[in-house]
C-alpha atoms as a PDB file:
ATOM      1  CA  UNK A   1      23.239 185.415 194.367  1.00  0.00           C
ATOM      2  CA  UNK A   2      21.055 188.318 193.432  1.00  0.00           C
ATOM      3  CA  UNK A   3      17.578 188.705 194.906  1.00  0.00           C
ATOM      4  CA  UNK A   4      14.826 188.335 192.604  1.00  0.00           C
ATOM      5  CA  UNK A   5      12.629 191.523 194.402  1.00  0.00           C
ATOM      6  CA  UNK A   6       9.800 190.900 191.473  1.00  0.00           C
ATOM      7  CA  UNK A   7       9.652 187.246 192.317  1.00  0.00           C
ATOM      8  CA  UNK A   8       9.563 187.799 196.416  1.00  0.00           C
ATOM      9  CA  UNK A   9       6.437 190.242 195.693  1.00  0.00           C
ATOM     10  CA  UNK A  10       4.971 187.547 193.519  1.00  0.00           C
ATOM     11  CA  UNK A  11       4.868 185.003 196.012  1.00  0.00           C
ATOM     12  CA  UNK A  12       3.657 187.495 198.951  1.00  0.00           C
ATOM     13  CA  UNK A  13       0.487 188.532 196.460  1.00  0.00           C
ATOM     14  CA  UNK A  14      -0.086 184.618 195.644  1.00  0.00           C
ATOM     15  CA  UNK A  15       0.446 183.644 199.378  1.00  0.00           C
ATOM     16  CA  UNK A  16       0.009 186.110 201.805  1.00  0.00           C
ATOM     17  CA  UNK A  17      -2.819 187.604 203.830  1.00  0.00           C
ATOM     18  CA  UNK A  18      -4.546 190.891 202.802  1.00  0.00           C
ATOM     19  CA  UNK A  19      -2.474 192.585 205.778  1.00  0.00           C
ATOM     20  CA  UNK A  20       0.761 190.802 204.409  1.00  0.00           C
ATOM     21  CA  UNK A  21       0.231 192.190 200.809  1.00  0.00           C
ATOM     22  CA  UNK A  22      -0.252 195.834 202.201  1.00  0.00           C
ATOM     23  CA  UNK A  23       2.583 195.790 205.013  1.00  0.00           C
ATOM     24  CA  UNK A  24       4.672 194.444 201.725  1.00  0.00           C
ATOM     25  CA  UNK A  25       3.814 197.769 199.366  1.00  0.00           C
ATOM     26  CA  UNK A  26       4.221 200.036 202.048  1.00  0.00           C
ATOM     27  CA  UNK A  27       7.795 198.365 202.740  1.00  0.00           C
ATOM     28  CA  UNK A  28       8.764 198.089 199.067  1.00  0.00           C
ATOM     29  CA  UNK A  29       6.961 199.507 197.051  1.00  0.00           C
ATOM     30  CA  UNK A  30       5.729 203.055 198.506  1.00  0.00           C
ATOM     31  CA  UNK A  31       2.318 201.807 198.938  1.00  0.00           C
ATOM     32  CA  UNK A  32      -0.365 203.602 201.266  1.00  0.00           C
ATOM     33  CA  UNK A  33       0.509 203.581 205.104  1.00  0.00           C
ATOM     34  CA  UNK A  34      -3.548 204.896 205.590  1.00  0.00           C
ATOM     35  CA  UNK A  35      -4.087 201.531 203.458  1.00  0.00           C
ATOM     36  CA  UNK A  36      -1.980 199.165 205.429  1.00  0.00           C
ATOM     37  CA  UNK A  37      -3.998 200.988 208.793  1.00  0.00           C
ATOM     38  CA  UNK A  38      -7.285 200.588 207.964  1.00  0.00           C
ATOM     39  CA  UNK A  39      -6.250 196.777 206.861  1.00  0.00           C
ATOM     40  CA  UNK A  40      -5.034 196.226 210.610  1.00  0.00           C
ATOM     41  CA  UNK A  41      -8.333 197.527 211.752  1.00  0.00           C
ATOM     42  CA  UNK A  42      -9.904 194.967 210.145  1.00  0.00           C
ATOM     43  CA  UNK A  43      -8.719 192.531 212.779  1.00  0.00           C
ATOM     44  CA  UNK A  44      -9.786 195.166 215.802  1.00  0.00           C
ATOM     45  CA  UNK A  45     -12.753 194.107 218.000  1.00  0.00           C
ATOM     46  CA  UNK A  46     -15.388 196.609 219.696  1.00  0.00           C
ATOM     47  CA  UNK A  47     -13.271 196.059 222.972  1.00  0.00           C
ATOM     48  CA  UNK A  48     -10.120 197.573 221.374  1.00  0.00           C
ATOM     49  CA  UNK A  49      -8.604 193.929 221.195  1.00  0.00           C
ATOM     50  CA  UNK A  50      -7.600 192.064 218.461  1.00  0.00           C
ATOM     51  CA  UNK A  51      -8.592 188.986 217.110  1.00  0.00           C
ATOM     52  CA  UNK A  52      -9.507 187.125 213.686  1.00  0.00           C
ATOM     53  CA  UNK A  53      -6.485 184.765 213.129  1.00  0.00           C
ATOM     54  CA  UNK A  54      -4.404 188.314 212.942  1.00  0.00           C
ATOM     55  CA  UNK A  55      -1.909 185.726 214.490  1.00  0.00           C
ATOM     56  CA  UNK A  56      -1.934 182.790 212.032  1.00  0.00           C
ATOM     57  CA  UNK A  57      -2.121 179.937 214.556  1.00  0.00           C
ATOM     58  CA  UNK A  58      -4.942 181.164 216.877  1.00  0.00           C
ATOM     59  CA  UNK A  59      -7.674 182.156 214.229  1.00  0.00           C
ATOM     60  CA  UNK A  60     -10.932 182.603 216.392  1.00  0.00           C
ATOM     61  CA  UNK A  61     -12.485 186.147 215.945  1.00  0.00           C
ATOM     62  CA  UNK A  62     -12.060 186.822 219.743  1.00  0.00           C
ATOM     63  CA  UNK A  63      -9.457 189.485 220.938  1.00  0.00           C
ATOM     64  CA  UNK A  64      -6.576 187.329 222.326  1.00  0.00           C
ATOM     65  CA  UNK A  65      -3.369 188.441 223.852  1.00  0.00           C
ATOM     66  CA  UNK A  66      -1.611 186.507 221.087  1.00  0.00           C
ATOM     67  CA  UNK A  67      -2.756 188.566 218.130  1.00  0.00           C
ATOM     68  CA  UNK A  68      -1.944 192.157 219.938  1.00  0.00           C
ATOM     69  CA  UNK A  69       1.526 190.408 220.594  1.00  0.00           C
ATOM     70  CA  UNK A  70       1.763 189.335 216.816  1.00  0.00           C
ATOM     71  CA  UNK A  71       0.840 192.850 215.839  1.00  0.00           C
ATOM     72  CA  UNK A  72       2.895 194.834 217.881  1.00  0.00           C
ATOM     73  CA  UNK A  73       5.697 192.801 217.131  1.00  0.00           C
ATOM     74  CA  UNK A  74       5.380 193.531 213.750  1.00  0.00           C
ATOM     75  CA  UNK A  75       4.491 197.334 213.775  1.00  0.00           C
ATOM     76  CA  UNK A  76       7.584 197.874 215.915  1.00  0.00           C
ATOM     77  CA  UNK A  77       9.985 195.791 213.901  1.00  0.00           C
ATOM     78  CA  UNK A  78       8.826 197.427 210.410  1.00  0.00           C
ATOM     79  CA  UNK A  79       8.608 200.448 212.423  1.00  0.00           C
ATOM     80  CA  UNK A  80       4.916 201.102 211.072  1.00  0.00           C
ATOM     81  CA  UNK A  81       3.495 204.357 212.466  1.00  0.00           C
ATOM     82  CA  UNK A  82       0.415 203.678 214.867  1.00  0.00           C
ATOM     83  CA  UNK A  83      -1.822 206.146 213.868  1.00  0.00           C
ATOM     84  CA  UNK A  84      -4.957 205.659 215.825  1.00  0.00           C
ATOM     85  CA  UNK A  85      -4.927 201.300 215.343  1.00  0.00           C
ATOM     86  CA  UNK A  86      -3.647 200.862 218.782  1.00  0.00           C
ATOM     87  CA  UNK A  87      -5.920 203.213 220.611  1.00  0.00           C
ATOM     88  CA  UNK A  88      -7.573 201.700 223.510  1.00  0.00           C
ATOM     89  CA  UNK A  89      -5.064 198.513 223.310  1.00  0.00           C
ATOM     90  CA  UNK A  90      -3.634 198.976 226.740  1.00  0.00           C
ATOM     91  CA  UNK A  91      -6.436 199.709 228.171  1.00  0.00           C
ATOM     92  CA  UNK A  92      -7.707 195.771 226.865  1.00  0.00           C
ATOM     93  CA  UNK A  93      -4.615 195.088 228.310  1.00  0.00           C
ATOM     94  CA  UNK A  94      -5.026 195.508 231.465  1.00  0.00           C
ATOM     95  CA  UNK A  95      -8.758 194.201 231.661  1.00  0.00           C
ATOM     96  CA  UNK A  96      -7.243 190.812 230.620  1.00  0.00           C
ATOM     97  CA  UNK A  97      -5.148 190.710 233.752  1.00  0.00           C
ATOM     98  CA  UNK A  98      -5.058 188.779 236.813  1.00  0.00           C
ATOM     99  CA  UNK A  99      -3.811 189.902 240.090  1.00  0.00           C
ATOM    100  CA  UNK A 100      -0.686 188.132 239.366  1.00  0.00           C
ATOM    101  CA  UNK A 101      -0.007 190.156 236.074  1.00  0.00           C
ATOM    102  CA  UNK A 102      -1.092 186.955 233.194  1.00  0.00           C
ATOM    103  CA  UNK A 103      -3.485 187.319 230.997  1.00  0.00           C
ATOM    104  CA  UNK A 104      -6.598 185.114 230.002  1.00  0.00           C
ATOM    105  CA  UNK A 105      -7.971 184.244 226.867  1.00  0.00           C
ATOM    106  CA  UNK A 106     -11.633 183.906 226.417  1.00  0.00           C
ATOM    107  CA  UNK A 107     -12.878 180.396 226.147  1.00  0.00           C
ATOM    108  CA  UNK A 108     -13.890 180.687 223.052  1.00  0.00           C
ATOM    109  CA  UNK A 109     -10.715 180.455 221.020  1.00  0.00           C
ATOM    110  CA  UNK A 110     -11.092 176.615 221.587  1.00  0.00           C
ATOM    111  CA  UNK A 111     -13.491 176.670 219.196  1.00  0.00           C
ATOM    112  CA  UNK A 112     -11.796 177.260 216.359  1.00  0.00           C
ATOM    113  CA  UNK A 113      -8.454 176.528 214.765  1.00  0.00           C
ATOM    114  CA  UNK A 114      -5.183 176.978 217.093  1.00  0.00           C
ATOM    115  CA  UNK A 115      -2.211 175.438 216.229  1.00  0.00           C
ATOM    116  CA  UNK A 116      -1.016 172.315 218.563  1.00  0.00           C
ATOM    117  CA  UNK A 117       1.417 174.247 220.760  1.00  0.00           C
ATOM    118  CA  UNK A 118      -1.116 176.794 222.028  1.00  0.00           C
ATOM    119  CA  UNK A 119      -3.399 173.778 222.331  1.00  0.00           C
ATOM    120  CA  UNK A 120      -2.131 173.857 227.095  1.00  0.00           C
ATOM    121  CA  UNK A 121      -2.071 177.348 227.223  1.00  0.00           C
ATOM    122  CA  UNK A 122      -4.890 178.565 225.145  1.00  0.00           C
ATOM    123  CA  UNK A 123      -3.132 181.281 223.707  1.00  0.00           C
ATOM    124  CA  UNK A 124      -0.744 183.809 224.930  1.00  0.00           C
ATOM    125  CA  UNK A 125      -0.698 184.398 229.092  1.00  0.00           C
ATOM    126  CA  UNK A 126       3.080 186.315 229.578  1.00  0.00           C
ATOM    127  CA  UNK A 127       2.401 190.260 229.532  1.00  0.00           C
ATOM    128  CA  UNK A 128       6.345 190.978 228.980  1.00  0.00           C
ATOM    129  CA  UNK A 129       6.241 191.863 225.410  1.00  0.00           C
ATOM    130  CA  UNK A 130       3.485 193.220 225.023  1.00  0.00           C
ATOM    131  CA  UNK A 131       3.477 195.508 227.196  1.00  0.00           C
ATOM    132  CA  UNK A 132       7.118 196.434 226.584  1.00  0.00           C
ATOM    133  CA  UNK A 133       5.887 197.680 222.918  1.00  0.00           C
ATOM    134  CA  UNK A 134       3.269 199.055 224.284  1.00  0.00           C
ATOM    135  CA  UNK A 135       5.424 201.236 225.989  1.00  0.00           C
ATOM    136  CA  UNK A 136       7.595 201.719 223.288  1.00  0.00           C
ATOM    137  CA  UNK A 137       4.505 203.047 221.329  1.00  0.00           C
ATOM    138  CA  UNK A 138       3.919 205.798 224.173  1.00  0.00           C
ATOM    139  CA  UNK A 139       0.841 203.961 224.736  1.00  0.00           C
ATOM    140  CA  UNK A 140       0.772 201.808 228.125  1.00  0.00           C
ATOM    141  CA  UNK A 141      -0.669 203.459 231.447  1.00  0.00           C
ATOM    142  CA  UNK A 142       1.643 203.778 234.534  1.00  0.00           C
ATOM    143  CA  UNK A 143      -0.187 200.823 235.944  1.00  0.00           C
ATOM    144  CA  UNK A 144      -0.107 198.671 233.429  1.00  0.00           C
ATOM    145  CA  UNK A 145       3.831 198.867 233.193  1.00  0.00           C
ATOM    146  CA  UNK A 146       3.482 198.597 237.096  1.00  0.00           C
ATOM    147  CA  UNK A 147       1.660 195.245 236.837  1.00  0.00           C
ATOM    148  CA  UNK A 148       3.982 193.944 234.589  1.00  0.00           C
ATOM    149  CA  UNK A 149       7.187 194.837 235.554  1.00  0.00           C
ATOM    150  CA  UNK A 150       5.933 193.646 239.215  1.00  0.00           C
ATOM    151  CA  UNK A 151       4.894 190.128 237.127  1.00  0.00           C
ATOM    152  CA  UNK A 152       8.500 190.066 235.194  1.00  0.00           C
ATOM    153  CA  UNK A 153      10.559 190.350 238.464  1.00  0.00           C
ATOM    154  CA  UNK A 154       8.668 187.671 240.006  1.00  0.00           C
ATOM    155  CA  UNK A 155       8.957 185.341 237.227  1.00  0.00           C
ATOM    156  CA  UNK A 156      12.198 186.068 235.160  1.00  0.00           C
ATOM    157  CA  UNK A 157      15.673 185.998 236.675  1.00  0.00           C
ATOM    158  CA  UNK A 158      19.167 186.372 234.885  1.00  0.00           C
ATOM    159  CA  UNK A 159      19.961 182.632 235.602  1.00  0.00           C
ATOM    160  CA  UNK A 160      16.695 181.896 234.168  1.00  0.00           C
ATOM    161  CA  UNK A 161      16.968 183.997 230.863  1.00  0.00           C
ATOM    162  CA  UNK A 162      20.630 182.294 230.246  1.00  0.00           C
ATOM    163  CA  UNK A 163      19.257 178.970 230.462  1.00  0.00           C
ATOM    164  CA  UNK A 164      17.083 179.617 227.436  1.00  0.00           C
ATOM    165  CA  UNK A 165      18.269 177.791 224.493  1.00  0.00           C
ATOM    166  CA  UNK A 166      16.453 178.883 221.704  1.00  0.00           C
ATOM    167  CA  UNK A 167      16.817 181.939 220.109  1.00  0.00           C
ATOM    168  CA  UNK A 168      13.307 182.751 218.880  1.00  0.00           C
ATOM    169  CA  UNK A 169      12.194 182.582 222.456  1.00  0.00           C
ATOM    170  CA  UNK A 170      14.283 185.387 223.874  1.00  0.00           C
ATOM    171  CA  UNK A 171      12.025 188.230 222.781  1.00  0.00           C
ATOM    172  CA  UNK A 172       9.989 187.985 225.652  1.00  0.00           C
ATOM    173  CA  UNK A 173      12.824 189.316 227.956  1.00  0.00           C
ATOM    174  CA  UNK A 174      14.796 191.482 224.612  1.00  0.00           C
ATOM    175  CA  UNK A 175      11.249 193.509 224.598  1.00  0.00           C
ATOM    176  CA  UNK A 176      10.715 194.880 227.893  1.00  0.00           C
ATOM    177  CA  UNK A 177      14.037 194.935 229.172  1.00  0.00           C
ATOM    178  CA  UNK A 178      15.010 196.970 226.669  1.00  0.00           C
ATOM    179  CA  UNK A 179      11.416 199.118 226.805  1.00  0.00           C
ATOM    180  CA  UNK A 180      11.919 200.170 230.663  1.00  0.00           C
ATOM    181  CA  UNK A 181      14.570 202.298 232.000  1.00  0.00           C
ATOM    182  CA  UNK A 182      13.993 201.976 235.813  1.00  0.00           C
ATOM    183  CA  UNK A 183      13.720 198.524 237.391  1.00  0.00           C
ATOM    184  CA  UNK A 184      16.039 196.879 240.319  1.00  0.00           C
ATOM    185  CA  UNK A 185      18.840 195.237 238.778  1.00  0.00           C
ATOM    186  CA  UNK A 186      18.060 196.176 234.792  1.00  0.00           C
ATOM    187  CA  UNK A 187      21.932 196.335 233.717  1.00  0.00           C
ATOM    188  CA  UNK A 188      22.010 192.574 234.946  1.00  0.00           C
ATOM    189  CA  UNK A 189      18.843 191.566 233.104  1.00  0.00           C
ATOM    190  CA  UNK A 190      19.987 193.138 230.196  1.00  0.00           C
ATOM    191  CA  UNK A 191      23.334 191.850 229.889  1.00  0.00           C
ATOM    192  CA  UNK A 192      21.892 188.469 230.648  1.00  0.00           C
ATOM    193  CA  UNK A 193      19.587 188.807 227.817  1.00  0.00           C
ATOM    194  CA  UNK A 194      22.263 190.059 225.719  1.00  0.00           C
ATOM    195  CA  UNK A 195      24.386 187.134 226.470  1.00  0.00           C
ATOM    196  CA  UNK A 196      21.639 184.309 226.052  1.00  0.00           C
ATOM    197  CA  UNK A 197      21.030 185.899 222.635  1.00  0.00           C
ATOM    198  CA  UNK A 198      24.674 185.966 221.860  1.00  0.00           C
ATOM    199  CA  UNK A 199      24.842 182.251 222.519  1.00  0.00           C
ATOM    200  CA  UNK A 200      21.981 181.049 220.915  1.00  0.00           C
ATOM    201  CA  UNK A 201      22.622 182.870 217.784  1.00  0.00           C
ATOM    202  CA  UNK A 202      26.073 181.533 217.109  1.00  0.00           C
ATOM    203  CA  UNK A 203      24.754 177.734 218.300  1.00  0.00           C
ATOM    204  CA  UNK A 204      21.448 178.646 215.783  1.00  0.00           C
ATOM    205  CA  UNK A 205      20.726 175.991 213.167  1.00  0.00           C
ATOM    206  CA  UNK A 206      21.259 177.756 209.579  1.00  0.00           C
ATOM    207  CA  UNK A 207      17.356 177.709 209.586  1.00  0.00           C
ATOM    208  CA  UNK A 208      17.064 179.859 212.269  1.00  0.00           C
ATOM    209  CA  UNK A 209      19.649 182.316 211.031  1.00  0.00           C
ATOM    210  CA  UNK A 210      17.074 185.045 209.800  1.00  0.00           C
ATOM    211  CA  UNK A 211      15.577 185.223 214.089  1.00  0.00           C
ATOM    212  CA  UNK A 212      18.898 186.936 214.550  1.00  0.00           C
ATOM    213  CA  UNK A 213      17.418 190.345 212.408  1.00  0.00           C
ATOM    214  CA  UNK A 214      14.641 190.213 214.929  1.00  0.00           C
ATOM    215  CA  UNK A 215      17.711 191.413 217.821  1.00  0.00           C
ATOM    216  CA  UNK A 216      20.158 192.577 215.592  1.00  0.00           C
ATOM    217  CA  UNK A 217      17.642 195.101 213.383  1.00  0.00           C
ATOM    218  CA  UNK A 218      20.353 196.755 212.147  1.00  0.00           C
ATOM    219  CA  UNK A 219      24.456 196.745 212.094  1.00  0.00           C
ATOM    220  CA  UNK A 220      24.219 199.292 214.974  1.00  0.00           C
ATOM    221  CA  UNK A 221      22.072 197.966 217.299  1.00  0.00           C
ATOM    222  CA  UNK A 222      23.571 196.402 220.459  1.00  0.00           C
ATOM    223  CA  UNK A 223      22.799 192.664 219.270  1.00  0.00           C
ATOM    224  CA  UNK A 224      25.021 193.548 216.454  1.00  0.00           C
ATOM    225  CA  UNK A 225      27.066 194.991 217.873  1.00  0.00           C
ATOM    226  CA  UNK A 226      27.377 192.277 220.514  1.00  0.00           C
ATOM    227  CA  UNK A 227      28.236 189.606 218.193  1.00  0.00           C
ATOM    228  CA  UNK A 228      31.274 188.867 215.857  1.00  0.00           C
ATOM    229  CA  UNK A 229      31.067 190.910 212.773  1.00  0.00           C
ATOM    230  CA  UNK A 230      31.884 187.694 210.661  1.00  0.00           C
ATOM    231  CA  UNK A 231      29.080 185.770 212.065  1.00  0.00           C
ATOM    232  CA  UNK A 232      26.280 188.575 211.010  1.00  0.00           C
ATOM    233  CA  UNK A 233      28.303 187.987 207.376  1.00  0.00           C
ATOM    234  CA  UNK A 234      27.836 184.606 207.786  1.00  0.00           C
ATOM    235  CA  UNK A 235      23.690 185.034 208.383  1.00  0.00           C
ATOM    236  CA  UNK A 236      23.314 187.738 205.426  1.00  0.00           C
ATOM    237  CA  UNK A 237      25.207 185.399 203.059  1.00  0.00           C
ATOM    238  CA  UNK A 238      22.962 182.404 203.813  1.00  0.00           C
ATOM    239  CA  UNK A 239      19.884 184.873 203.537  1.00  0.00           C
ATOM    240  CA  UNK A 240      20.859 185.968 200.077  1.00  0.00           C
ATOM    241  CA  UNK A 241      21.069 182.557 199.380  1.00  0.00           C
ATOM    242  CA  UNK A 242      18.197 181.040 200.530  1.00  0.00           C
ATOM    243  CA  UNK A 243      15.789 182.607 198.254  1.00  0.00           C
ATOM    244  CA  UNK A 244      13.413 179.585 197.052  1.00  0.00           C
ATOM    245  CA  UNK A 245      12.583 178.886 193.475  1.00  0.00           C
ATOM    246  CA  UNK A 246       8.652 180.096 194.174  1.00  0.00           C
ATOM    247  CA  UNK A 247      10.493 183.738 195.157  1.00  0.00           C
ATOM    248  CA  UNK A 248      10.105 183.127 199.335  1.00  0.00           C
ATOM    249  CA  UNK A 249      12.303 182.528 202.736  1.00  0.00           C
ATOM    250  CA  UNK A 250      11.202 179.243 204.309  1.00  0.00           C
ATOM    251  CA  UNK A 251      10.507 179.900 208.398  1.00  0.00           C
ATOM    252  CA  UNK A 252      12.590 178.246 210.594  1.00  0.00           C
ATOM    253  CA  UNK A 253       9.516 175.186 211.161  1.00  0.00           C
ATOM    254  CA  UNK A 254       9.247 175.540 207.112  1.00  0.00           C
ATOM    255  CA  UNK A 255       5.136 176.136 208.095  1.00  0.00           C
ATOM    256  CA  UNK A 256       3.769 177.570 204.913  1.00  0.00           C
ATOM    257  CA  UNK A 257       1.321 179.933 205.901  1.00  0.00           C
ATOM    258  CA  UNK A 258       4.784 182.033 207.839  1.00  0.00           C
ATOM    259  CA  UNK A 259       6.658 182.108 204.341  1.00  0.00           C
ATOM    260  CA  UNK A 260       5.132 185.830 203.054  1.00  0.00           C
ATOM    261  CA  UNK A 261       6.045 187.282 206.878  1.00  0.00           C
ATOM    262  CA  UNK A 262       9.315 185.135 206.776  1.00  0.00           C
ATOM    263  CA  UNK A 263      10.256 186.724 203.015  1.00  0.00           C
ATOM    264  CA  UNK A 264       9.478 190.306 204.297  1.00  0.00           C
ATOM    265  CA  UNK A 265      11.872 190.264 207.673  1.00  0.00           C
ATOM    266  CA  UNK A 266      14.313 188.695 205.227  1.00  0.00           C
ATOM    267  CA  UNK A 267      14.454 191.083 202.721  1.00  0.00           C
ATOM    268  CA  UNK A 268      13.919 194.222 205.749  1.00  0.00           C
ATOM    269  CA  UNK A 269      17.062 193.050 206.880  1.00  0.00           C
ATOM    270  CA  UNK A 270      19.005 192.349 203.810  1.00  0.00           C
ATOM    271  CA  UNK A 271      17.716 196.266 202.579  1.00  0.00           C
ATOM    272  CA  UNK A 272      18.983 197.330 206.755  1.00  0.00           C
ATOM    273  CA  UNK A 273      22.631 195.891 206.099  1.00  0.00           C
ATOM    274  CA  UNK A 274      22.793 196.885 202.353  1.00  0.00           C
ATOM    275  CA  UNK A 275      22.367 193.827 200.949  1.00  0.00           C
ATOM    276  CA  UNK A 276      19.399 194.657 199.066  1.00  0.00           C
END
């Protein structure tokens, strides 16, 4: 099946945020990375945090761990340039930090919509990821990475990250394990993480098969590397096609308001392995 690239951007303009549009243009069609910046710093707060539902499921204005996460997730697996947007962000980092290394959310978030699984937690509390893109950015503090790699050993183990079962979930430990380069027993924690990965991606549902392009970014990357060349066939050839009638990738909890972010990775990674 050949994709339909005019009907994907359709459905991103229809559907997607402002920020989805722009990231879209700049991906595909040459649009303005200045553009796509000054969009991001729409969602910045005073306090160098950001907030306004950047994240879809927490959308109070507040800055919240949860939407730096979201961004930085993004920015590094598009491999957006930072300009100036994430000046300041470690800094909020750290001023959202216990002595135990989480981080708090303000109260406030409460008060408007967040999606039922963030309804315990209030929002994001590990520092793990966060901070590891922080540091791939060249932009956390020597004691920031201090507090969290002190938090990480004293709450992630390798017997811990191979009992995870679900591949989404392992980017916690993917992030800053592969961000830091000196930390007691790394080479276990990263062949551990390289393992669970491994094993959830070949037990993945086929509607989880587009989470492995979150590890395996592209066919030299160590994820892809890691696991059987006919399986990462298998996962392109389902994700060419999967395209939907509208011109979208359904998400893996087919949630509408993740099918324009869901129909970019897809199409990022079909373009990475030459599928596109």
């Amino acid at each position: 099946m050949s994709i339909d690239l005019r009907k994907a951007r359709d459905y991103v303009y229809r559907r997607g945020t402002l920020f989805e549009r722009a990231l879209f243009s700049w991906l595909f069609d040459g649009g303005s990375l200045e553009r796509l910046h000054q969009i991001i710093l729409c969602y910045k707060n005073s306090d160098s945090g950001f907030g306004h539902g950047f994240e879809h499921d927490l959308k109070a204005p507040q800055s919240n761990p949860l939407a730096l996460e979201y961004l930085l997730g993004v920015m590094k697996h598009a491999e957006i340039p930072p300009g100036t947007v994430l000046a300041g962000a470690a800094d909020w980092v750290e001023s959202r930090m216990d002595a135990d290394g989480n981080l708090s959310n303000p109260a406030e978030i409460r008060d408007y919509p967040l999606a039922p699984w963030w309804q315990e937690w209030g929002g994001q509390t590990m520092p793990d990821s966060i901070v590891a893109n922080l540091i791939h950015f060249d932009c956390a503090a020597p004691s920031l990475v201090a507090r969290t790699k002190r938090w990480v050993l004293a709450n992630t183990s390798p017997e811990k990250i191979l009992a995870n079962d679900w591949l989404f979930m392992a980017y916690h430990v993917f992030d800053f394990f592969f961000a830091v380069s000196d930390l007691p027993g790394l080479q276990r924690f990263r062949q551990a993480t390289v393992d669970n990965i491994v094993t959830c991606a070949l037990a993945a549902p086929e509607k989880q098969l587009d989470t492995v392009f979150t590890f395996a970014k592209t066919p030299d990357s160590p994820i892809a590397r890691a696991l059987p060349a006919e399986f990462i066939e298998r996962c392109l050839n389902v994700l060419e096609n999967s395209q939907q009638e509208e011109g979208h990738w359904l998400d893996q909890h087919e949630l509408p308001q993740w099918y324009p972010m869901t129909t970019i990775n897809v199409l990022l990674a079909l373009r990475r392995y030459g599928r596109l």
